[in-house]
Protein backbone atom coordinates (compact mmCIF):
# COMPACT_ATOMS: atom_id res chain seq x y z
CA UNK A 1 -15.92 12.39 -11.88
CA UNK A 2 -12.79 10.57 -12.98
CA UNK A 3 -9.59 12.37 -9.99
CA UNK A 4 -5.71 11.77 -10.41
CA UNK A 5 -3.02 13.13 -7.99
CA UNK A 6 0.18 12.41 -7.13
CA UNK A 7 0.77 11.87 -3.33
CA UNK A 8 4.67 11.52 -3.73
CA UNK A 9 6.74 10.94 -7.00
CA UNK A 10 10.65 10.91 -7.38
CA UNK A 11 13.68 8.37 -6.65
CA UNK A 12 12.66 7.92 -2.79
CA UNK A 13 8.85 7.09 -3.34
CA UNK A 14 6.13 6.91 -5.68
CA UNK A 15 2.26 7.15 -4.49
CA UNK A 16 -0.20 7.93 -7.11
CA UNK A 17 -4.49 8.35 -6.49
CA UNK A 18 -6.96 7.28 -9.22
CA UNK A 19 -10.53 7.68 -7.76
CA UNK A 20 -14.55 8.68 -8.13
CA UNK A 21 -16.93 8.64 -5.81
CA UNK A 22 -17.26 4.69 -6.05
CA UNK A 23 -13.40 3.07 -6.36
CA UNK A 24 -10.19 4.45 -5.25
CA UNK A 25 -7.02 2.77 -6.63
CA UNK A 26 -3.26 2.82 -5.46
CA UNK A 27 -0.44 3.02 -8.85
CA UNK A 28 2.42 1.84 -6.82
CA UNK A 29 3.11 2.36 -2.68
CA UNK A 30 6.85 3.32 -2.54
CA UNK A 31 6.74 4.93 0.99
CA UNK A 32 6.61 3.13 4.57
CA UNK A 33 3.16 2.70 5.57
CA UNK A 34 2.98 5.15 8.03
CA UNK A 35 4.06 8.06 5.46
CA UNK A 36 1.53 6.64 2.98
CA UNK A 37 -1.07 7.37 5.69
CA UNK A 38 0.32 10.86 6.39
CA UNK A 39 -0.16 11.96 2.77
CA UNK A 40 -3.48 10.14 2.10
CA UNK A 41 -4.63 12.32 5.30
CA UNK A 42 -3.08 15.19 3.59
CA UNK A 43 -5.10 15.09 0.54
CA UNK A 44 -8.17 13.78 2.59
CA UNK A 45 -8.28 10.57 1.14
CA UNK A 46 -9.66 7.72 3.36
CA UNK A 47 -7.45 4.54 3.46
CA UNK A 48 -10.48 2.33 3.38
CA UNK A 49 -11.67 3.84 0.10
CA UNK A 50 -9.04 1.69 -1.44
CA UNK A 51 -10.54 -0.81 -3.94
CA UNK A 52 -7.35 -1.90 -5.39
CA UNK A 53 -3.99 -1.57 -5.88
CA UNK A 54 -1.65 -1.59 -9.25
CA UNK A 55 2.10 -1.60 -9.77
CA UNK A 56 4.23 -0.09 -12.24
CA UNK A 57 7.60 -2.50 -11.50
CA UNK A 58 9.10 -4.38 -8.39
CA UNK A 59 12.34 -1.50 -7.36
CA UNK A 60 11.54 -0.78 -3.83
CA UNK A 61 10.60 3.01 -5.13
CA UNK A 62 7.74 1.59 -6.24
CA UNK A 63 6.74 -1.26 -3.50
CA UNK A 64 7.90 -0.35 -0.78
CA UNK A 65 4.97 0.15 1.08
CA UNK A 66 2.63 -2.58 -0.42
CA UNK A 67 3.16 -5.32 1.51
CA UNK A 68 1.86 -3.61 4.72
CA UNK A 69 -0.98 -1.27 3.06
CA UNK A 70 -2.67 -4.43 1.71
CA UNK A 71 -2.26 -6.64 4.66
CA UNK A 72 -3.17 -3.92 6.80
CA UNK A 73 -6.30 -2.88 4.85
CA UNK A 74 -7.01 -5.70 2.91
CA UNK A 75 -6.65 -4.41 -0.59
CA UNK A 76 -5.89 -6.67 -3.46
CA UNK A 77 -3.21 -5.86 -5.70
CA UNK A 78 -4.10 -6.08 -9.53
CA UNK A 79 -1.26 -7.94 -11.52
CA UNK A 80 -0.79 -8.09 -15.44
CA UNK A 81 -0.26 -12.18 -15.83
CA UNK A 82 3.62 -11.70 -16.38
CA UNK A 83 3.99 -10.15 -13.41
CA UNK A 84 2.76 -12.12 -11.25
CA UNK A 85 5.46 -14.53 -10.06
CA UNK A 86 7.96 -11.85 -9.42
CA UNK A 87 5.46 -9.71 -7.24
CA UNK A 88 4.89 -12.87 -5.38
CA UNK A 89 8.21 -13.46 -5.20
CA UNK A 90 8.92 -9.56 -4.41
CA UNK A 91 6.14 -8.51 -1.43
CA UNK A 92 6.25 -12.42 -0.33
CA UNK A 93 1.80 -12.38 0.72
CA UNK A 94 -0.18 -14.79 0.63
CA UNK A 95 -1.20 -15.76 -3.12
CA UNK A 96 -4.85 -14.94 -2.17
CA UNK A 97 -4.07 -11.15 -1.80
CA UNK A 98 -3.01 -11.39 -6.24
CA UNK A 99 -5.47 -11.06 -8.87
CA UNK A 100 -3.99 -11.94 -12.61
CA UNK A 101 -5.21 -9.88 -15.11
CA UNK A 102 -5.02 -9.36 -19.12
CA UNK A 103 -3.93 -5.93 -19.87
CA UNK A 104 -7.36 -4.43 -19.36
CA UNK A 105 -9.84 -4.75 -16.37
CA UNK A 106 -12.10 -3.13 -14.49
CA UNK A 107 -12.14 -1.59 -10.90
CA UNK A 108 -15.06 -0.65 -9.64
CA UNK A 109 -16.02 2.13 -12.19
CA UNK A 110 -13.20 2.52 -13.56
CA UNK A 111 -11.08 0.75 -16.91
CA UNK A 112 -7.81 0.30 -16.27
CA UNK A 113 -5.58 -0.53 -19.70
CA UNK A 114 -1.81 -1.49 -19.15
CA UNK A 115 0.74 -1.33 -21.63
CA UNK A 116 4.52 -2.22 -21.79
CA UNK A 117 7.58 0.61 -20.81
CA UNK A 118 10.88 -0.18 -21.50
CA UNK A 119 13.06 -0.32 -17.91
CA UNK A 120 15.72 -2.07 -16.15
CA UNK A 121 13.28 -4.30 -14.15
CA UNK A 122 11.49 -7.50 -14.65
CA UNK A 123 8.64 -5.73 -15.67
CA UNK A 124 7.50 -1.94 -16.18
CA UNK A 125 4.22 -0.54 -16.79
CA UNK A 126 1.71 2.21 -17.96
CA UNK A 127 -1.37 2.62 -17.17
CA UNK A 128 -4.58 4.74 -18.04
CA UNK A 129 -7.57 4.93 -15.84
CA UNK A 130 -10.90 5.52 -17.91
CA UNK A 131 -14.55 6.17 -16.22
CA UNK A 132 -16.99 7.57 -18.56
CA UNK A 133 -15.34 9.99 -21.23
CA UNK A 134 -12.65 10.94 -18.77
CA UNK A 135 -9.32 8.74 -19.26
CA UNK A 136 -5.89 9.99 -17.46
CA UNK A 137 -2.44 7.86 -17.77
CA UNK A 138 0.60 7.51 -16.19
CA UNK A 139 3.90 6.61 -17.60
CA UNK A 140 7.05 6.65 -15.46
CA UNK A 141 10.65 5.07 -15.74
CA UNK A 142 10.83 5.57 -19.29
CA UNK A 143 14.10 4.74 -21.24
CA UNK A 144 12.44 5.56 -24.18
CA UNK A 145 9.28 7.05 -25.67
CA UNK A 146 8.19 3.69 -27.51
CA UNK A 147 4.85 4.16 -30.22
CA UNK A 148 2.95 1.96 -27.64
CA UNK A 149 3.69 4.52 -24.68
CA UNK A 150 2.02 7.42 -26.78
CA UNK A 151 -0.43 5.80 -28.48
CA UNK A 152 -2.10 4.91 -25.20
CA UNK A 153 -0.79 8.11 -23.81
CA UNK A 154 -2.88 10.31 -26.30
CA UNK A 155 -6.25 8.99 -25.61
CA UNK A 156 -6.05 11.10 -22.22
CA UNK A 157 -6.79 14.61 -21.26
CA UNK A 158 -4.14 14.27 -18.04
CA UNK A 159 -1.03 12.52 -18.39
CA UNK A 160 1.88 11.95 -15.92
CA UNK A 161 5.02 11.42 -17.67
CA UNK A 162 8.66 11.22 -16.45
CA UNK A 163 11.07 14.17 -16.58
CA UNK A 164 13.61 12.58 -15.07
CA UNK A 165 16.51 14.10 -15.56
CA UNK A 166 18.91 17.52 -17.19
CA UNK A 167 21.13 15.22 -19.38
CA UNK A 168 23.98 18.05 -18.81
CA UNK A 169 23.31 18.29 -14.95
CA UNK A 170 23.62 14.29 -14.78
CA UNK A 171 26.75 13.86 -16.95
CA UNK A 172 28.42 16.69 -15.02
CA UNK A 173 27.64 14.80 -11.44
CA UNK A 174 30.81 13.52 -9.45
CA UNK A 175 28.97 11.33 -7.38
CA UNK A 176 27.43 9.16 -10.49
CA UNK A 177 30.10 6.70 -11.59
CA UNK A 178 29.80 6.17 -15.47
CA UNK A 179 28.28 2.86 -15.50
CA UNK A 180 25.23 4.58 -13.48
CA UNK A 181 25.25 7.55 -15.90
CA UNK A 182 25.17 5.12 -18.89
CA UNK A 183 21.90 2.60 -17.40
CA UNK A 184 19.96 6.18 -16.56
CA UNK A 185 20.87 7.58 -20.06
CA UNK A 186 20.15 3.56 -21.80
CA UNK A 187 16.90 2.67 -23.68
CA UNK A 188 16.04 0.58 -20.20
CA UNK A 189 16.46 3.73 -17.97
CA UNK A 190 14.98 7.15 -17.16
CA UNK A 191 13.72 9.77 -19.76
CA UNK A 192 14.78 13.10 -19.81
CA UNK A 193 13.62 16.56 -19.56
CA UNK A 194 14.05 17.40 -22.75
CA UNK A 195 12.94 13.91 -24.02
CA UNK A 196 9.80 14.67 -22.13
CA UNK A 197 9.23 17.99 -23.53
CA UNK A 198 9.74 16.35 -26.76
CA UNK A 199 6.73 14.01 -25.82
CA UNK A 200 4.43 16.86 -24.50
CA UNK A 201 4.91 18.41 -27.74
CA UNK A 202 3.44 15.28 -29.76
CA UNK A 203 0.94 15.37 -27.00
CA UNK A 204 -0.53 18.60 -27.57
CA UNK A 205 -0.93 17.55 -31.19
CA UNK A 206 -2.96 14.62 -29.61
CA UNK A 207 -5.41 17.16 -27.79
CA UNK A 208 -3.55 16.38 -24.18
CA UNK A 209 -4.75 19.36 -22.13
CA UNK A 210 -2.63 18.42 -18.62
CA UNK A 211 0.83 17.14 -17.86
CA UNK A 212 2.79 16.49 -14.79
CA UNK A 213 5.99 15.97 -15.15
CA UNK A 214 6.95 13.12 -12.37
CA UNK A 215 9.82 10.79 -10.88
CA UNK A 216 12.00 13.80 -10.54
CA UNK A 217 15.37 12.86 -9.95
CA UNK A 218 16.90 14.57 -6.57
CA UNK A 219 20.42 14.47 -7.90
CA UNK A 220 20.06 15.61 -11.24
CA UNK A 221 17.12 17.41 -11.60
CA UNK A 222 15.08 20.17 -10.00
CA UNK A 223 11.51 21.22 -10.38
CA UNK A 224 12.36 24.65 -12.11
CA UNK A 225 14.51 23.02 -14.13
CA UNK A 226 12.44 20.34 -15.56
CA UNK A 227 9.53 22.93 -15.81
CA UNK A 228 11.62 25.49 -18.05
CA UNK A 229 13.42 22.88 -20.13
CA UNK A 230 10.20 21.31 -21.10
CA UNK A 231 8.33 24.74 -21.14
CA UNK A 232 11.37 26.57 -23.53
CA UNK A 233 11.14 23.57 -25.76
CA UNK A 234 7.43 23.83 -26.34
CA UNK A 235 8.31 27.76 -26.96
CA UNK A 236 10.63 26.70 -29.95
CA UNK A 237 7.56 24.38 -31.31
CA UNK A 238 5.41 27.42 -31.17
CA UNK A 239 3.40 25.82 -28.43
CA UNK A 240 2.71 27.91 -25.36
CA UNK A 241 2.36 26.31 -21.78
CA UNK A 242 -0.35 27.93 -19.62
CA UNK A 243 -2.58 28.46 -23.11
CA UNK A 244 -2.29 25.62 -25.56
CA UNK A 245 -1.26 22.68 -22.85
CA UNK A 246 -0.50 23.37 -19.21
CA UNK A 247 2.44 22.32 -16.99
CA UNK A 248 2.43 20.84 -13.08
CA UNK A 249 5.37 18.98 -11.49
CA UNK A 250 4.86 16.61 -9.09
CA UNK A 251 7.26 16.55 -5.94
CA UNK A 252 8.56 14.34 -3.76
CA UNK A 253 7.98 15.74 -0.56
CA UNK A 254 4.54 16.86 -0.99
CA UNK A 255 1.17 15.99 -2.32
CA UNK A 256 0.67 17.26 -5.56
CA UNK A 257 -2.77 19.31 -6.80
CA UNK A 258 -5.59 17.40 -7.71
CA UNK A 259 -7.31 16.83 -10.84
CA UNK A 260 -11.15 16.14 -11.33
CA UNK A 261 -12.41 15.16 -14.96
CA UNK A 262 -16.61 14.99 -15.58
């Protein structure tokens, strides 16, 4: 049984669970050790169950948290070769706590396949998790659905994909000076609801039965808004959430609902 859940996704932390009954893997600790603990208690997963950890990109979102939960526990964090050096250079452990990888490895029982997003960072990452014939991905901070991104995206039955942003609510925001407006809108930024929705549509083509929409924006997005943007734009494709593909967001102040694949 192949499980993915989100233990905290948006612009002040990002915790995601891959796990069987063998391997548990970390994508990313963006929260303070302490609150990592609080959620992984939460959704009564046991920090010692952690066989590895993997990271999407260095913004402290992301890695906050790392640094501690592997010294602490003694996990080791699983690095695609070109990411290595700024990692190192990023959580500042000892080298022996890094193991370089090609863009596909193994786990404990499960596959793991990286692939390339296109971000503002040194590096930025996808991932699907495979174990058996159950595969899930994950593909956050997104400036712009590449070919790569959903090709590798299609091959699961869960997905977690950005939904950023409401590209009206974010223009409209005083507190956003243009420069800021322009790097979330760029092809190196953060995709958008109705970007996403766009996605999910291509996905359901692809046989994608579950996505959660993730890495909510606080400022410029809400969970009912990202939900009905993506939702109404599946309506105009004549695709209907809750029967042909179904719909979670994941939040940033709670654990999210668990998904179990045979």
């Amino acid at each position: 049984m192949l499980k993915i859940q989100t233990l905290s996704s948006g612009s002040a932390g990002n915790i995601t669970y891959i796990g069987t009954d063998n391997t548990g893997i970390l994508v990313d600790v963006g929260l303070p050790l302490s609150a990592t603990l609080k959620l992984m208690s939460q959704a009564n997963i046991d920090p010692h169950s952690i066989n590895g950890i993997v990271i999407t990109h260095e913004h402290s979102d992301h890695i906050k948290g790392v640094a501690d939960y592997v010294s602490h526990y003694e996990v080791p964090i699983y690095c695609y070769h070109s990411s290595t050096n700024t990692l190192k250079r990023c959580l500042k452990l000892p080298p022996h706590y890094f193991h370089e990888t090609d863009n596909s490895f193994t786990i404990g029982d499960i596959t793991v396949n990286s692939f390339p997003v296109p971000h503002d960072s040194n590096f930025c990452l996808g991932y699907t998790f495979q174990n058996g014939n159950s595969t899930v991905g994950i593909a956050t901070d997104i400036g712009q659905m590449t070919e790569t991104i959903f090709t590798n995206l299609a091959t699961c039955q869960v997905v977690i994909l950005e939904s950023n942003h409401d590209v009206q609510k974010l223009m409209a925001n005083p507190k956003y000076p243009d420069w800021l407006k322009r790097r979330i809108l760029g092809n190196r930024g953060h995709l958008s609801n109705i970007d996403c929705g766009r996605t999910i549509a291509k996905l359901y083509q692809a046989n994608v039965a579950q996505v959660i929409l993730a890495h909510l924006s606080e400022k410029n997005n809400t969970p009912t808004l990202a939900y009905q943007t993506v939702k109404q734009y599946l309506q105009s494709q004549n695709i209907t959430e809750g029967k042909d593909i179904f719909i979670d967001v994941a939040l940033q102040s709670q654990i999210g609902n668990c998904y179990c694949l045979e």
